[in-house]
Protein backbone atom coordinates (compact mmCIF):
# COMPACT_ATOMS: atom_id res chain seq x y z
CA UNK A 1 45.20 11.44 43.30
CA UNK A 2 44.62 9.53 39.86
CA UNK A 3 46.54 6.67 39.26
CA UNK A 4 48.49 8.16 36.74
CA UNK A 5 49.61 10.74 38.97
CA UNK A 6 50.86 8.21 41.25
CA UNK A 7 52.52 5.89 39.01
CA UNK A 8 54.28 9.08 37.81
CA UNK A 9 55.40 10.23 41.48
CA UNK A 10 56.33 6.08 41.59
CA UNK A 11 58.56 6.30 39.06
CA UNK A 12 60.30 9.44 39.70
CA UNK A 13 60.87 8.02 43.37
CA UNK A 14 62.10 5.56 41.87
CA UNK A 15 64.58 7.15 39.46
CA UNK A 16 65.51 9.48 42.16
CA UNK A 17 66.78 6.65 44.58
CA UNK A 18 68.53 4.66 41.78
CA UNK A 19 70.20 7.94 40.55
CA UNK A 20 70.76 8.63 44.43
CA UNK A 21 72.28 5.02 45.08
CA UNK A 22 74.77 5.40 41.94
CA UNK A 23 76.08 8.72 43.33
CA UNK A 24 76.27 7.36 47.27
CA UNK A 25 78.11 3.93 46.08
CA UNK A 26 80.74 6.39 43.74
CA UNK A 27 80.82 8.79 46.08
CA UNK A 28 82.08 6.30 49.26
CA UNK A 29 84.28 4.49 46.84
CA UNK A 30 86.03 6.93 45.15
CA UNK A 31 85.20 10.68 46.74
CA UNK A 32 85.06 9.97 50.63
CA UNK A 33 88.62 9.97 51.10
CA UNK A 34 89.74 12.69 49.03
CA UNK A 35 86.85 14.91 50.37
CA UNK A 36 87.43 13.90 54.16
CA UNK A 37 91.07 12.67 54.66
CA UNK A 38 90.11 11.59 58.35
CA UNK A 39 88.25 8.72 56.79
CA UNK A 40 90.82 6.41 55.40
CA UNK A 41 90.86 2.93 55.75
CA UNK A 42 87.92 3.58 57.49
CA UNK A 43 85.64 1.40 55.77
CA UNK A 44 82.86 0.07 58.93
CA UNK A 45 80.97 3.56 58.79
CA UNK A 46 80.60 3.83 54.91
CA UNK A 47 77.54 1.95 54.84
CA UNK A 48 75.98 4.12 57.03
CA UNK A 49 76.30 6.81 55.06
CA UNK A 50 74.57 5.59 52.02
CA UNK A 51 71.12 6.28 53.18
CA UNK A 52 71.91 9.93 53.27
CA UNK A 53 73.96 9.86 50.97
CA UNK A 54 70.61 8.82 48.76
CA UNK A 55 68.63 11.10 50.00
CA UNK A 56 70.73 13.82 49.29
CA UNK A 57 72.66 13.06 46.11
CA UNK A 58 72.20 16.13 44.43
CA UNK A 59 73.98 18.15 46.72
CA UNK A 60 76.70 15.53 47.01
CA UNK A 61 77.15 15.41 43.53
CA UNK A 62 77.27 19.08 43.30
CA UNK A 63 79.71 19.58 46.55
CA UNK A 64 81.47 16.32 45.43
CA UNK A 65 82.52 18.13 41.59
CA UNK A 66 82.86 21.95 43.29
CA UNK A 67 85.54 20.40 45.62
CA UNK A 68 87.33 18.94 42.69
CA UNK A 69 87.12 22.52 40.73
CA UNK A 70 84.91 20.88 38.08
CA UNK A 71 83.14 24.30 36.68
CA UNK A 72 78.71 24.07 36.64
């Protein structure tokens, strides 16, 4: 692998887990409860979630807006 090619797959890791961490942190603030109403005031398990919740932000994100009838 050239180092271009690896400073590219850097950066896109990068980008992907900073776009990833902006969608977990919105999503357990302000989507968690309306998408799961068991998990009000439940705030101790949250943080556990956010490692997924980076790794899989894209379908969050898209789950997340087809629950609130946001058209795509």
């Amino acid at each position: 692998m050239s180092l271009g090619a690896a400073q590219a797959l850097l950066q896109f890791a990068t980008l992907y887990g900073a776009a990833g961490f902006g969608v977990g942190v919105a999503f357990l603030v302000f989507g968690l409860d309306r998408c799961d109403p068991a998990a009000r005031g439940a705030y101790g398990f949250r943080p556990l979630l956010l490692p997924g919740l980076i790794l899989l932000w894209p379908l969050v994100l898209w789950r997340w807006l087809a629950r609130a009838g946001v058209e795509h």
